[in-house]
N, C-alpha and C. Protein backbone atom coordinates (compact mmCIF):
# COMPACT_ATOMS: atom_id res chain seq x y z
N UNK A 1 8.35 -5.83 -18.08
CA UNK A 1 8.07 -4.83 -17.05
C UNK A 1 7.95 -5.54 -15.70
N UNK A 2 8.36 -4.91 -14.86
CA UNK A 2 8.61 -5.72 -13.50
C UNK A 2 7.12 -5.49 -12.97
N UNK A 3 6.98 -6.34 -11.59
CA UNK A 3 5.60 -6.53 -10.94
C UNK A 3 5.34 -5.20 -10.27
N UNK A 4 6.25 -4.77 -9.96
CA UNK A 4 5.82 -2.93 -9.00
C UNK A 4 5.32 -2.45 -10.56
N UNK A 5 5.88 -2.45 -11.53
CA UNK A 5 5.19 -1.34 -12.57
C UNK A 5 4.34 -1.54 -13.12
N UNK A 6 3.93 -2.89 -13.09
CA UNK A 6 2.84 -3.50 -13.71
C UNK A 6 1.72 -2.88 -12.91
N UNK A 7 1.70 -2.96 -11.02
CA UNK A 7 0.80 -2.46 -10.57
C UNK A 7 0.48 -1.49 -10.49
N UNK A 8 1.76 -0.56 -10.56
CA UNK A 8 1.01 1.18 -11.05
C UNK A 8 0.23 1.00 -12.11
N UNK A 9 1.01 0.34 -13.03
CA UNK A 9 0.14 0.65 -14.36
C UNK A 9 -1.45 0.45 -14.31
N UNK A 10 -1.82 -0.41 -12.71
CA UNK A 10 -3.08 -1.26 -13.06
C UNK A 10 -4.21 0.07 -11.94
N UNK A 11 -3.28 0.85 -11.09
CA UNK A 11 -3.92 1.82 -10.45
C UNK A 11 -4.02 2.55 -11.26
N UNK A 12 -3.32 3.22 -12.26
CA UNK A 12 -3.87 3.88 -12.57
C UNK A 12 -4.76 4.02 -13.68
N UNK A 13 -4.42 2.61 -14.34
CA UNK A 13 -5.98 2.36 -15.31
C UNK A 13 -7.45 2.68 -14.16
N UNK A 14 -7.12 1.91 -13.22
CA UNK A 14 -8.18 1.90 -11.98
C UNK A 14 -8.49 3.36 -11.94
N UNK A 15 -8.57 4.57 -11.59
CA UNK A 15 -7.91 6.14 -11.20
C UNK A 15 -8.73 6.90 -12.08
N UNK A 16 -8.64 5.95 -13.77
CA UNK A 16 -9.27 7.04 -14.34
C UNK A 16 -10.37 7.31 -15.06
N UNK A 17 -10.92 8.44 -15.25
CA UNK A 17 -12.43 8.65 -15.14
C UNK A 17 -13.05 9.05 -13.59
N UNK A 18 -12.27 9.08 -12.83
CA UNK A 18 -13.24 9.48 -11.58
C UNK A 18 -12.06 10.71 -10.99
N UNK A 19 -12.39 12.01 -11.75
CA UNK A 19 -11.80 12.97 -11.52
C UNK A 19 -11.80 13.19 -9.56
N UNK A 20 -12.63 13.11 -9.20
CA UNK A 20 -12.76 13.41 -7.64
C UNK A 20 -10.98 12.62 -6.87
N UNK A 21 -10.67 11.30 -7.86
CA UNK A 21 -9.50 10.87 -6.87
C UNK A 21 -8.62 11.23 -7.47
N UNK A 22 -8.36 12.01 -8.51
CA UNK A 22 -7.00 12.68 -9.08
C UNK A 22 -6.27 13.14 -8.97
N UNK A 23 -6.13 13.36 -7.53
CA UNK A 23 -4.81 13.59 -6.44
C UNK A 23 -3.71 12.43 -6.16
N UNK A 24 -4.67 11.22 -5.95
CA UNK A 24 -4.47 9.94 -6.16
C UNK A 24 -2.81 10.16 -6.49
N UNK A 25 -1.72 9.55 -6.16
CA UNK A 25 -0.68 9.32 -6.79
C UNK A 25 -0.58 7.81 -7.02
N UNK A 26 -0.11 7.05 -8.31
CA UNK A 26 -0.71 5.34 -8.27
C UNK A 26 0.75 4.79 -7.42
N UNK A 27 1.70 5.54 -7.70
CA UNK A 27 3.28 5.17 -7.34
C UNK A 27 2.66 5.03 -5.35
N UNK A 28 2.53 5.65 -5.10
CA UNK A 28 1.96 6.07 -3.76
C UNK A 28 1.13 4.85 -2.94
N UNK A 29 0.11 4.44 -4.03
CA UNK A 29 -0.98 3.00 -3.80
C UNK A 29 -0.16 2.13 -3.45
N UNK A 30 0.79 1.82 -4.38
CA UNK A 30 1.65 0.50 -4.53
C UNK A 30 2.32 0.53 -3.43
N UNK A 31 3.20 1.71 -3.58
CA UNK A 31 3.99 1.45 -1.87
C UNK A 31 3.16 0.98 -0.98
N UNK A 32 2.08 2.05 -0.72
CA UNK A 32 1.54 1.46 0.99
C UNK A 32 0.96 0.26 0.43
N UNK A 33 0.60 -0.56 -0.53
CA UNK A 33 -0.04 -1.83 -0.46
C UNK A 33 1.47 -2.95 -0.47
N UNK A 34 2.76 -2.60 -0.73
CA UNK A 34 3.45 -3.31 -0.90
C UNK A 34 4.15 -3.38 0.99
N UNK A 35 3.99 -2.04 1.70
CA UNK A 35 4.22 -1.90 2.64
C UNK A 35 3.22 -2.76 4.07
N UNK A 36 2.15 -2.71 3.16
CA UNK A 36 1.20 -3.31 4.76
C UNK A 36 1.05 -4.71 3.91
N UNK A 37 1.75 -5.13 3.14
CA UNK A 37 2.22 -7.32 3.39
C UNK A 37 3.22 -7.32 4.61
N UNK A 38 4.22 -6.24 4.76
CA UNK A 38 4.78 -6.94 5.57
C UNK A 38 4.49 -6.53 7.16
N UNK A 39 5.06 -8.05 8.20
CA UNK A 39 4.53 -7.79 9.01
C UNK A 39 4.77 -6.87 10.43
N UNK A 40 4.54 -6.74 10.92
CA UNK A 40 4.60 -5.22 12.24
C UNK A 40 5.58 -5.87 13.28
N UNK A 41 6.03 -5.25 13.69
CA UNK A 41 6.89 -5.63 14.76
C UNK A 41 6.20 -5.43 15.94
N UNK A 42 5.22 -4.26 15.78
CA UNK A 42 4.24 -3.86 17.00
C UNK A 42 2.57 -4.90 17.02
N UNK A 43 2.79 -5.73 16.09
CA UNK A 43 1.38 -6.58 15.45
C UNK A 43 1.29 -7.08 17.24
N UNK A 44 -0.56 -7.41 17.26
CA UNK A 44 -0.01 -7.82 18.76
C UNK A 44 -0.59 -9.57 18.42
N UNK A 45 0.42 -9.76 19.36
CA UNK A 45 0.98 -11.07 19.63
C UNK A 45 1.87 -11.83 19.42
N UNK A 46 2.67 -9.91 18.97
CA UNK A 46 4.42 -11.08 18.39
C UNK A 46 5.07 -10.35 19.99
N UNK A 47 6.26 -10.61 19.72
CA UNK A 47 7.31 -11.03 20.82
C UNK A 47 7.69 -9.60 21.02
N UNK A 48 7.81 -8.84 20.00
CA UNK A 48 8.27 -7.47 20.17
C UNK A 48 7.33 -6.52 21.02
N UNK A 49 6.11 -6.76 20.75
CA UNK A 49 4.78 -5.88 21.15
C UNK A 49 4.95 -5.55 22.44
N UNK A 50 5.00 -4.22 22.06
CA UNK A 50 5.03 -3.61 24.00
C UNK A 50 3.34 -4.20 24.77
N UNK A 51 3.65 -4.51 25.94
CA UNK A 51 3.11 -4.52 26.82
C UNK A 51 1.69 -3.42 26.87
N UNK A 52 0.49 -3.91 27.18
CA UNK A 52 -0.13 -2.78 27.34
C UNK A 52 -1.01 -2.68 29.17
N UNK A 53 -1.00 -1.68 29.08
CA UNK A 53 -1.17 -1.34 30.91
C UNK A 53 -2.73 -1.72 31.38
């Protein structure tokens, strides 16, 4: 099983028993945690970063 499915698999062991987050999608977790490693183009102090006034 590859490393993305492994980590759903591990949210949603995480997920359950606490009915209140059962909206929760685990597919959903992974993205945005796989999404905010990488880095911003707007991060400030890179080269891209607009200017601020």
């Amino acid at each position: 099983m590859s490393n993305y499915l492994n980590e759903i698999e591990a949210v949603r062991e995480g997920l359950k028993g606490k009915a209140e987050w059962g909206a929760i999608n685990p597919e959903y977790v992974v993205r945005m945690r796989q999404q905010n490693r990488l880095p911003s183009p707007w991060a400030p102090g890179t080269a891209s970063s607009p200017s601020r006034p």
